[in-house]
Protein backbone atom coordinates (compact mmCIF):
# COMPACT_ATOMS: atom_id res chain seq x y z
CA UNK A 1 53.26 -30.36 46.78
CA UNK A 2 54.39 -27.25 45.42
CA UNK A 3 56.60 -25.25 47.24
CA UNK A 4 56.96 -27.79 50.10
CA UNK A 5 60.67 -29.02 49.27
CA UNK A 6 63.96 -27.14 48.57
CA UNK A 7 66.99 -27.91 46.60
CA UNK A 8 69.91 -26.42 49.05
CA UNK A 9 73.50 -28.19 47.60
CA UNK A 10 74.94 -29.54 44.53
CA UNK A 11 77.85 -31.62 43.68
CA UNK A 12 79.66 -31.96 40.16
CA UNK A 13 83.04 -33.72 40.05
CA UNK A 14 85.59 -32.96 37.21
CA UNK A 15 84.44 -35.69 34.38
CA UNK A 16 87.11 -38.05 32.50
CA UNK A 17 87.95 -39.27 28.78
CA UNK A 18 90.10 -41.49 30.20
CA UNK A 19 93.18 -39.86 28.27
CA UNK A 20 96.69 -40.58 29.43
CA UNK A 21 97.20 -38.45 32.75
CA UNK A 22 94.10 -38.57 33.88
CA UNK A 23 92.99 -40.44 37.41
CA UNK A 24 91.27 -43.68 36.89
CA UNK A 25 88.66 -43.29 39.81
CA UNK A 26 85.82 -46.19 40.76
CA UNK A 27 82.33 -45.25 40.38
CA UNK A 28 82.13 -45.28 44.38
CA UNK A 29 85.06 -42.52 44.57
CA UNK A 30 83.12 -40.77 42.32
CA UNK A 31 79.89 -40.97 44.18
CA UNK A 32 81.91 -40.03 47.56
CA UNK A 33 83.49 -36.85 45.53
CA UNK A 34 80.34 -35.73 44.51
CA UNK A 35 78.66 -36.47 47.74
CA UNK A 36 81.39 -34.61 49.36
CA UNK A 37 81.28 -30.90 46.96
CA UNK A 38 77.32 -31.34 47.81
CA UNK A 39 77.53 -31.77 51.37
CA UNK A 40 79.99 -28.73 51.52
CA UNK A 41 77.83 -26.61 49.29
CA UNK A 42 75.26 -27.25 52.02
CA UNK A 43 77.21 -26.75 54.38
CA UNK A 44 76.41 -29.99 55.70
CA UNK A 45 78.02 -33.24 57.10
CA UNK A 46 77.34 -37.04 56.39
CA UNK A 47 75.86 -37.48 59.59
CA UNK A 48 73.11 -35.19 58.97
CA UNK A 49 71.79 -37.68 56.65
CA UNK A 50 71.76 -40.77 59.24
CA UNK A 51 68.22 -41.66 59.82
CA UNK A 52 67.41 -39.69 56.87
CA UNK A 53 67.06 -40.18 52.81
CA UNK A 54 69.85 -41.25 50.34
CA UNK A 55 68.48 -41.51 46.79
CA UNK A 56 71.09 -43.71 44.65
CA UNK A 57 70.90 -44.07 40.74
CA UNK A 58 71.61 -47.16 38.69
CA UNK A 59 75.30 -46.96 37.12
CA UNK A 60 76.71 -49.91 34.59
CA UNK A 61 79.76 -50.16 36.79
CA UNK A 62 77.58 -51.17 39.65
CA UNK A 63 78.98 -54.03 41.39
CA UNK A 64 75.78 -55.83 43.32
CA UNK A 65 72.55 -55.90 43.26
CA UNK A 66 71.88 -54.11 46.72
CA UNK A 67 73.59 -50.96 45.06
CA UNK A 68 71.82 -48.31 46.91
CA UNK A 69 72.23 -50.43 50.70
CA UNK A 70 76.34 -50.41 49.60
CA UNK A 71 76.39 -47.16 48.81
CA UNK A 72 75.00 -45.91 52.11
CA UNK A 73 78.07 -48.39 53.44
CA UNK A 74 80.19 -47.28 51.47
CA UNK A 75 79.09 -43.27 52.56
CA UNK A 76 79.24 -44.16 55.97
CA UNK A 77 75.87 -43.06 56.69
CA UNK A 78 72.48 -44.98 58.10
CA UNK A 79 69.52 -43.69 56.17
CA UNK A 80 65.99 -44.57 57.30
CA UNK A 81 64.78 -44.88 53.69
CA UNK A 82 67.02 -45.69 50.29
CA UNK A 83 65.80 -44.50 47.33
CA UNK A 84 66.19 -46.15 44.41
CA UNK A 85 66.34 -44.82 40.51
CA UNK A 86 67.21 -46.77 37.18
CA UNK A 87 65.16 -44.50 34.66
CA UNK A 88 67.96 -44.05 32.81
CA UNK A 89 68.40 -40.26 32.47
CA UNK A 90 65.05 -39.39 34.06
CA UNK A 91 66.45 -41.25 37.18
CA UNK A 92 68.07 -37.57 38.55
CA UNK A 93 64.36 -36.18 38.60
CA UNK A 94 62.67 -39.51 39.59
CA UNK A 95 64.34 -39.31 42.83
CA UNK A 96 63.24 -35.98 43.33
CA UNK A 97 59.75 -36.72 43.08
CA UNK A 98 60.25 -39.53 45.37
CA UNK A 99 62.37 -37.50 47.85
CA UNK A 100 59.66 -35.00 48.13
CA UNK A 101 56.92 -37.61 48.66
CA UNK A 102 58.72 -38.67 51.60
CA UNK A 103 58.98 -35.51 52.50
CA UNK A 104 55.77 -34.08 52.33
CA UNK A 105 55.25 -37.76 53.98
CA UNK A 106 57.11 -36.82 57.22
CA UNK A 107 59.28 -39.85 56.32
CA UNK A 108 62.28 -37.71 56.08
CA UNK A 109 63.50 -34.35 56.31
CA UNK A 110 66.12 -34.43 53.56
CA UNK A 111 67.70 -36.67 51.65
CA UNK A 112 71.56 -37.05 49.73
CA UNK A 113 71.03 -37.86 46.04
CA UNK A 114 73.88 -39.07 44.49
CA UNK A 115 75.17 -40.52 40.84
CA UNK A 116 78.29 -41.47 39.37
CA UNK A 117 79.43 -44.10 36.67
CA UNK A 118 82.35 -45.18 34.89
CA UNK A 119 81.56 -46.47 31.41
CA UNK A 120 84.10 -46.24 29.85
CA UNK A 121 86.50 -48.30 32.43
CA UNK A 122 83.84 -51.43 31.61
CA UNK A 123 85.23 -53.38 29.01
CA UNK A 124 83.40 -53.43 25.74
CA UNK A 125 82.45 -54.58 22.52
CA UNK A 126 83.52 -51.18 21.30
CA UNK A 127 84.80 -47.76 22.73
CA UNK A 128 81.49 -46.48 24.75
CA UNK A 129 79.71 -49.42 24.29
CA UNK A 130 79.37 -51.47 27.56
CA UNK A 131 78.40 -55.04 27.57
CA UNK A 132 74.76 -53.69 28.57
CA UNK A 133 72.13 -56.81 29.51
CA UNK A 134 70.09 -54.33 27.48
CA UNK A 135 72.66 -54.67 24.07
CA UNK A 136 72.46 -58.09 24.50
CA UNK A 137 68.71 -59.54 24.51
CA UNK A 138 65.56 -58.88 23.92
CA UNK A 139 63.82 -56.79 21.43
CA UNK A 140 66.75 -54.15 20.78
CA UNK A 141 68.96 -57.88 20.29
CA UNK A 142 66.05 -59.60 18.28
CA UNK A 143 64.72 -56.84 15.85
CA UNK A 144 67.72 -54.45 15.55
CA UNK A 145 71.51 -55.96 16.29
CA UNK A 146 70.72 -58.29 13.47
CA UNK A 147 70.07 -55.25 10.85
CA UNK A 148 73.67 -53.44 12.76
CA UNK A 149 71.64 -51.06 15.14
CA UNK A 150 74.74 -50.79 17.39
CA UNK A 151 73.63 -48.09 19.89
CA UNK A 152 71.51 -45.05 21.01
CA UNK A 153 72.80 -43.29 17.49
CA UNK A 154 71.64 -45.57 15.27
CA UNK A 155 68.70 -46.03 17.05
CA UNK A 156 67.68 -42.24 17.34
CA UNK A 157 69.08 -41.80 13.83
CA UNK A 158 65.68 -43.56 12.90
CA UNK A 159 63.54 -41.43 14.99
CA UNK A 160 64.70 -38.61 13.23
CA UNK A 161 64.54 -39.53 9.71
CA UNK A 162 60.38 -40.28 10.97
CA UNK A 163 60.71 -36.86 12.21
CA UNK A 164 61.99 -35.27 8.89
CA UNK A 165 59.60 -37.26 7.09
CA UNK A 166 56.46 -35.57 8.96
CA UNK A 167 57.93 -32.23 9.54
CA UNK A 168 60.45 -29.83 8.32
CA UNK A 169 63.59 -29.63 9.84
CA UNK A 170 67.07 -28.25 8.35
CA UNK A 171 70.60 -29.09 9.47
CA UNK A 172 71.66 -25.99 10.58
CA UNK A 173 69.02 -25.48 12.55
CA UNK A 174 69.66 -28.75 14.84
CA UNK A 175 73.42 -27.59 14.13
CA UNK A 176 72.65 -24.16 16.04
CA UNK A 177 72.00 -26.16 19.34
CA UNK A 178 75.16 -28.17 18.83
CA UNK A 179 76.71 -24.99 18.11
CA UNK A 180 74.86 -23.00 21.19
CA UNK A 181 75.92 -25.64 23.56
CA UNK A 182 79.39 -25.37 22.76
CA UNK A 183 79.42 -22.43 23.42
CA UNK A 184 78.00 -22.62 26.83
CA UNK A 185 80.99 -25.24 27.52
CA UNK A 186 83.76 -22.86 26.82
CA UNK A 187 82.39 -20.73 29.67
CA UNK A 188 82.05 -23.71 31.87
CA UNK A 189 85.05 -25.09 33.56
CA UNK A 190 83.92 -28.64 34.27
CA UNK A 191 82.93 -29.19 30.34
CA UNK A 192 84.34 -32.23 28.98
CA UNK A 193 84.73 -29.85 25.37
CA UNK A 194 85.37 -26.19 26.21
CA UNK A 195 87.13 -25.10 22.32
CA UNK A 196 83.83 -23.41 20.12
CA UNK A 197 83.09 -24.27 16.62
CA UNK A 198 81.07 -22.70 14.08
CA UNK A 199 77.98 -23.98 11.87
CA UNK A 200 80.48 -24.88 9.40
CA UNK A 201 82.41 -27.28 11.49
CA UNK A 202 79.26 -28.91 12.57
CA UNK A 203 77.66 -29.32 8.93
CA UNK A 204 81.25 -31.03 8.12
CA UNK A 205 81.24 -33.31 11.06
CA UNK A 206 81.13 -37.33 9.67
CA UNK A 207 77.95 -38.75 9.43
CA UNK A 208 77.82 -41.06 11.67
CA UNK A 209 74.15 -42.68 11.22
CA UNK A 210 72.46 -40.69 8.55
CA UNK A 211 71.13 -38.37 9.64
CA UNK A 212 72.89 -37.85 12.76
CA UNK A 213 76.60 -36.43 12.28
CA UNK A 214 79.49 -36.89 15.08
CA UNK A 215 79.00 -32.99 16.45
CA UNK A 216 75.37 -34.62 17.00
CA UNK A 217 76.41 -37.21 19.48
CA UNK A 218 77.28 -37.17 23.27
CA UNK A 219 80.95 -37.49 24.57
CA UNK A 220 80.61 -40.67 27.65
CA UNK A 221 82.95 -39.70 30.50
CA UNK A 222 83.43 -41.03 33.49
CA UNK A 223 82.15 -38.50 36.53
CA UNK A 224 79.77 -38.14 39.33
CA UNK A 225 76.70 -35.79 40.32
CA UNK A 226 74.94 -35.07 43.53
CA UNK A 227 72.35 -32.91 45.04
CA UNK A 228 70.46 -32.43 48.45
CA UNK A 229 66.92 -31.71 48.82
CA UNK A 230 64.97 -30.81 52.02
CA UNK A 231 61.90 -29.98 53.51
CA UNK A 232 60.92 -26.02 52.82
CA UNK A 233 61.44 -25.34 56.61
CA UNK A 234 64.85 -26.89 56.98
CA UNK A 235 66.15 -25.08 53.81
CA UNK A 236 65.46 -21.80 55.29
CA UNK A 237 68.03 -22.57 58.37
CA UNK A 238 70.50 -24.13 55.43
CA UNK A 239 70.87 -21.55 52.91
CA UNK A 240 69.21 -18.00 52.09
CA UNK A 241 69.25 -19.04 48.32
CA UNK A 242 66.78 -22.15 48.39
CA UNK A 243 65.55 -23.53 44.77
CA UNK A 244 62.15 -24.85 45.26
CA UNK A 245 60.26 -27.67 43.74
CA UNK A 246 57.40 -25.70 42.20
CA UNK A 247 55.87 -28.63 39.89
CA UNK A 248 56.78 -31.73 38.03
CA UNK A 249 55.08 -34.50 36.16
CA UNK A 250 56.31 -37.81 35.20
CA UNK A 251 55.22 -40.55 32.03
CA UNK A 252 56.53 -44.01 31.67
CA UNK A 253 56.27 -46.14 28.70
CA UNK A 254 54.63 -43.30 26.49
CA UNK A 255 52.48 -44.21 23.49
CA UNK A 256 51.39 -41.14 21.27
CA UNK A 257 48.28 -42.80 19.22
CA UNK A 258 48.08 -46.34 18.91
CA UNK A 259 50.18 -48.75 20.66
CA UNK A 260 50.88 -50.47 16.81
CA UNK A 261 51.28 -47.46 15.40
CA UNK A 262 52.13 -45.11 17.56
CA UNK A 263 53.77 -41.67 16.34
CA UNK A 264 57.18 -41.48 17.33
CA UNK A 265 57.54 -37.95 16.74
CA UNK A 266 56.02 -37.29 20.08
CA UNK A 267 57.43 -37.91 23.70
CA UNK A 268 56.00 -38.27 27.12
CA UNK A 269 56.67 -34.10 27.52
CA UNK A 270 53.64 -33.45 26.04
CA UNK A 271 51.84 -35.09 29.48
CA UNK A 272 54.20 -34.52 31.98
CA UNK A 273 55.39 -30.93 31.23
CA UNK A 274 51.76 -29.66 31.27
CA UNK A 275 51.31 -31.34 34.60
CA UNK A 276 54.37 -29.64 35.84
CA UNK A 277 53.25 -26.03 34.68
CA UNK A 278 50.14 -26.68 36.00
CA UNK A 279 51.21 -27.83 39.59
CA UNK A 280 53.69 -24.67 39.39
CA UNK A 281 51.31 -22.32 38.38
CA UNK A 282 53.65 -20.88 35.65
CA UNK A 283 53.32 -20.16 31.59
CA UNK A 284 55.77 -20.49 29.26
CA UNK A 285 56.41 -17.09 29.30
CA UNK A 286 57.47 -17.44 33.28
CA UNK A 287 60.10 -19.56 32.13
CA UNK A 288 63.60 -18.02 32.41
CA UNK A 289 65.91 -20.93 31.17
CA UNK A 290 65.18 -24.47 29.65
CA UNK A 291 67.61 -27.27 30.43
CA UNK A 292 66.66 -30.52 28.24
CA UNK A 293 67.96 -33.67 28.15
CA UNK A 294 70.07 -33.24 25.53
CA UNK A 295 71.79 -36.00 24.39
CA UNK A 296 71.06 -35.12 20.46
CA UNK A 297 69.98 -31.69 19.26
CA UNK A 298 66.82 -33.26 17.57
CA UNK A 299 65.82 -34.33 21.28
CA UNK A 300 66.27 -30.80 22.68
CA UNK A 301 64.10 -29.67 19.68
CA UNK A 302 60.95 -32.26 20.72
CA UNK A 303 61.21 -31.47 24.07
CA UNK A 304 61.12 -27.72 23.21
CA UNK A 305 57.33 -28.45 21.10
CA UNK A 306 56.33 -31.34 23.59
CA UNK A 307 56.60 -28.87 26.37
CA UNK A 308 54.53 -26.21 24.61
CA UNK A 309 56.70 -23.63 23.10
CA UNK A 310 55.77 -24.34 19.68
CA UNK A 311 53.91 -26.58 17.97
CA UNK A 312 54.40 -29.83 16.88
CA UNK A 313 56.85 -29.76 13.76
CA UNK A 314 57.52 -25.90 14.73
CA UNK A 315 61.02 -26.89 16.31
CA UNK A 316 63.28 -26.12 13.91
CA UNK A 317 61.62 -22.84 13.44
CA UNK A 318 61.45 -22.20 16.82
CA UNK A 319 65.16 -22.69 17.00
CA UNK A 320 65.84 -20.85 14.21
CA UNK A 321 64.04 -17.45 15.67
CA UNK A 322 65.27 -17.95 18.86
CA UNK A 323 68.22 -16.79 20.42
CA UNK A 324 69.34 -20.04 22.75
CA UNK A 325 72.46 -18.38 24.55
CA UNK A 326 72.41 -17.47 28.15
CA UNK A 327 72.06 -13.74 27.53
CA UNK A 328 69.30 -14.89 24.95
CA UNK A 329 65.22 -14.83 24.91
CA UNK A 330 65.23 -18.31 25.41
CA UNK A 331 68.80 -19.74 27.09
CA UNK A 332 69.11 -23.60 26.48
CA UNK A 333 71.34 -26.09 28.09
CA UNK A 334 73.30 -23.41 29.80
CA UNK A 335 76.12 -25.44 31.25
CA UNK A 336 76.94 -26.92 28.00
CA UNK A 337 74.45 -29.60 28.57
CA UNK A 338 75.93 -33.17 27.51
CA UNK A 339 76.44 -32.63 24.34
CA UNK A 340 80.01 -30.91 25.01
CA UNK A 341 79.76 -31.18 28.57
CA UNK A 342 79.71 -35.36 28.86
CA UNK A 343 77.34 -37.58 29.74
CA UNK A 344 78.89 -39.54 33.16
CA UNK A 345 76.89 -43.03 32.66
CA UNK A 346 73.64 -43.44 30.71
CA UNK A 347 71.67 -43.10 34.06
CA UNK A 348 73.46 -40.05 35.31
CA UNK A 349 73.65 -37.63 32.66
CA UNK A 350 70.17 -36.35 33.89
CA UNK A 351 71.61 -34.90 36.79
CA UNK A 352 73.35 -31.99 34.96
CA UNK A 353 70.27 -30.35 33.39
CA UNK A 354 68.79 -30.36 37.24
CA UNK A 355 71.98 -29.17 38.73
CA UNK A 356 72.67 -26.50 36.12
CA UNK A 357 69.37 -25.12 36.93
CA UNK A 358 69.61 -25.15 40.56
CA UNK A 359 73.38 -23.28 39.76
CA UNK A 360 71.56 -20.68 37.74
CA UNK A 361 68.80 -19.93 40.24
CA UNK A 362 71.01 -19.25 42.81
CA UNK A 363 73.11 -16.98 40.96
CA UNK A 364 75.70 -18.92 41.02
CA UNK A 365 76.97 -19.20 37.22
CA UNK A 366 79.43 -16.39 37.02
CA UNK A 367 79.79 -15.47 33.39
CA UNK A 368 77.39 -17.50 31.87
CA UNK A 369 74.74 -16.76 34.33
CA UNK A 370 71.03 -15.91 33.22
CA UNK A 371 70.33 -12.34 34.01
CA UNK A 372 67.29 -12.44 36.76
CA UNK A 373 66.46 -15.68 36.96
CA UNK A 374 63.80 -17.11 38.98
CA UNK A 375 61.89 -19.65 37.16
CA UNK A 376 63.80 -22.86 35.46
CA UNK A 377 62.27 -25.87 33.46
CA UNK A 378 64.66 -28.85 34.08
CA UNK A 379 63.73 -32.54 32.15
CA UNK A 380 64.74 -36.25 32.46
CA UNK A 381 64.55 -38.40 29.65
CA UNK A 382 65.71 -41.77 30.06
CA UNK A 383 65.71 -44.87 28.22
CA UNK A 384 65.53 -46.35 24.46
CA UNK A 385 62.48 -48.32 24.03
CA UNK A 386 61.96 -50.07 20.69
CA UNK A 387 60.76 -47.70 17.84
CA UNK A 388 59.78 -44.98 20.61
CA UNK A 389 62.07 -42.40 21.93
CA UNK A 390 62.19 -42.05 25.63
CA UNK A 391 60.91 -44.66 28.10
CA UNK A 392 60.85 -42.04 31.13
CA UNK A 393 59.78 -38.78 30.25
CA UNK A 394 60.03 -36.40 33.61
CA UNK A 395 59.09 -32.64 33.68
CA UNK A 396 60.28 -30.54 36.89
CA UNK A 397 59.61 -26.81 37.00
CA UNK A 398 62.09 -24.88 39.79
CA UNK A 399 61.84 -21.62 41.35
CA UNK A 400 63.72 -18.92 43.87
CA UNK A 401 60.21 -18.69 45.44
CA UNK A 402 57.90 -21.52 46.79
């Protein structure tokens, strides 16, 4: 399938804290703003999209069950297929893979992807942490809110004290992503946190969940994401900066080892980046820019060895030797990624390291942009399953050239 789609608009809304001021928008004026910045990046109107795809993504906020059918009501448009996502934060690149299926189907020509949330207008049991069916029963209820696991930092917290148990891995070398990223954000308008810090700053941060401090953890905003992807033909008579679909690979439900004893260390990268390289045709050396899901700096680190830049328990060194800005030998989360930029909903913060990518290829990052770049690895990680990190591990490799 490589080479056969096209990424040819994006959307990103403005995101919200919620402080006094600021707008207090519904997750479907969010999707419609989004939607809207897409559709005019594309040059494109609603109606082109009647009888056509419109990918929809699960948000907490969501107020029925046939989510994706009222969105396309709410929209205003008639697709001839809905597609469907709630992979957490692989759900962005999910519906790519679907989109282009159709695609290369003859299904569909193109189709609107869209996702927005509002978590933290749900009311909660604490600040940024919805009532989620998922806080509330089963496993993460049974074996871990009785021992005060109250959330994704608690729960990766664990991971990474496995992690530092097996391998070496310093502070200030996760603390250079946190500081890398902020970075990024100051030169990025729509970051939630746009003032720097240094190393120190981080390293003085609160511990939050030993060994995860607050600079480690991921601001929730309220906010909204699109895209629009198309055949390869159609693109061409769209835009003359297409971003093509040049691989991807996708694992669910990842077990590294033994399903007892599996090792936790590892994520469902190591099967679906290969698969994307592979379908691409690229090395790692072809790759101009990595944007990770990067909800904790110790994720962006296991995604960097799952993928194949270093080895296994090589991340912190790899970091370390590394130069991670934008004008860098190896630019990370380039937009900020979520870490200062927000996540907008636990489903939708997987749209940002696709869009940011698709931004960079087409040149259109103004002074942050990557100098020359035509290749872009882009990941979706989504989900929290017990004692494993990452339910949906998604791999997408993008180019300027199908």
């Amino acid at each position: 399938m490589r080479g056969k789609v096209a990424i040819v608009g994006y959307g990103r809304t403005p995101y919200s804290r919620l402080k006094p001021g600021e707008p207090v928008l519904t997750v479907d004026e969010y999707i419609a703003w989004a939607a809207d910045l897409a559709l005019q990046k594309a040059g494109m109107t609603k109606s082109d999209f009647d009888g056509q795809g419109l990918g929809v993504s699960h948000a907490e906020a969501a107020h029925t069950v046939n989510w994706s059918a009222a969105t396309a009501e709410n929209l205003g448009i008639s697709p001839a297929a809905l597609i469907r996502a709630d992979q957490g934060g692989s759900s962005a690149t999910s519906m790519l893979i679907r989109a282009a299926a159709l695609i290369e189907a003859g299904i569909i020509d193109r189709a609107l992807i869209v996702g927005a949330d509002t978590p933290l207008s749900i009311p909660s049991a604490a600040p940024g942490l919805p009532l989620s069916p998922e806080r509330t029963r089963g496993v993460y209820w049974d074996f871990q809110g009785p021992f005060g696991v109250m959330g994704a930092t608690a729960q990766f917290a664990l991971i990474l004290q496995r992690y530092m148990n097996q391998y070496e891995v310093t502070p200030e070398q996760l603390g250079k992503v946190a500081v890398t990223n902020r970075f990024h954000a100051s030169l990025h308008p729509g970051a939630i946190y746009r003032k720097p810090f240094t190393l120190d700053d981080y390293l003085a941060s609160r511990m939050l969940s030993d060994p995860i401090r607050l600079f480690d953890c991921v601001p929730i905003v309220n906010g909204g994401v699109a895209y629009i992807v198309t055949s390869a033909e159609t693109a061409k008579t769209i835009t003359d900066r297409p971003v093509y679909v040049r691989g991807f690979g996708e694992a669910n439900n990842f077990y590294s080892g033994s399903r007892t004893h599996p090792d936790v260390t590892v994520t469902g990268f190591s099967v679906s980046a290969p698969k994307a390289m592979a379908m691409a045709g690229v090395t790692h050396e072809d790759i101009d820019l990595f944007e990770p899901y990067d909800d904790y700096p110790f994720i962006t680190m296991m995604t960097i060895e799952d993928w194949g830049f270093c080895k296994k328990g090589e991340g912190g060194r790899f970091i370390e030797e590394h130069d991670l800005r934008f004008d860098g030998d190896f630019p990370v989360s380039t937009d900020g990624g979520q870490l200062s930029g927000g996540q907008p909903g636990g489903a939708n913060g997987g749209f940002m390291p696709l869009v940011e990518a698709v931004e960079q290829l087409r040149g259109d990052a103004g002074e942050r942009q990557v100098k020359d770049a035509t290749i872009g690895g882009v990941c979706g990680f989504g989900g929290i399953p017990y004692g494993r990190p990452g339910r949906s591990c998604i791999s997408v490799v993008l180019g300027t050239e199908a």
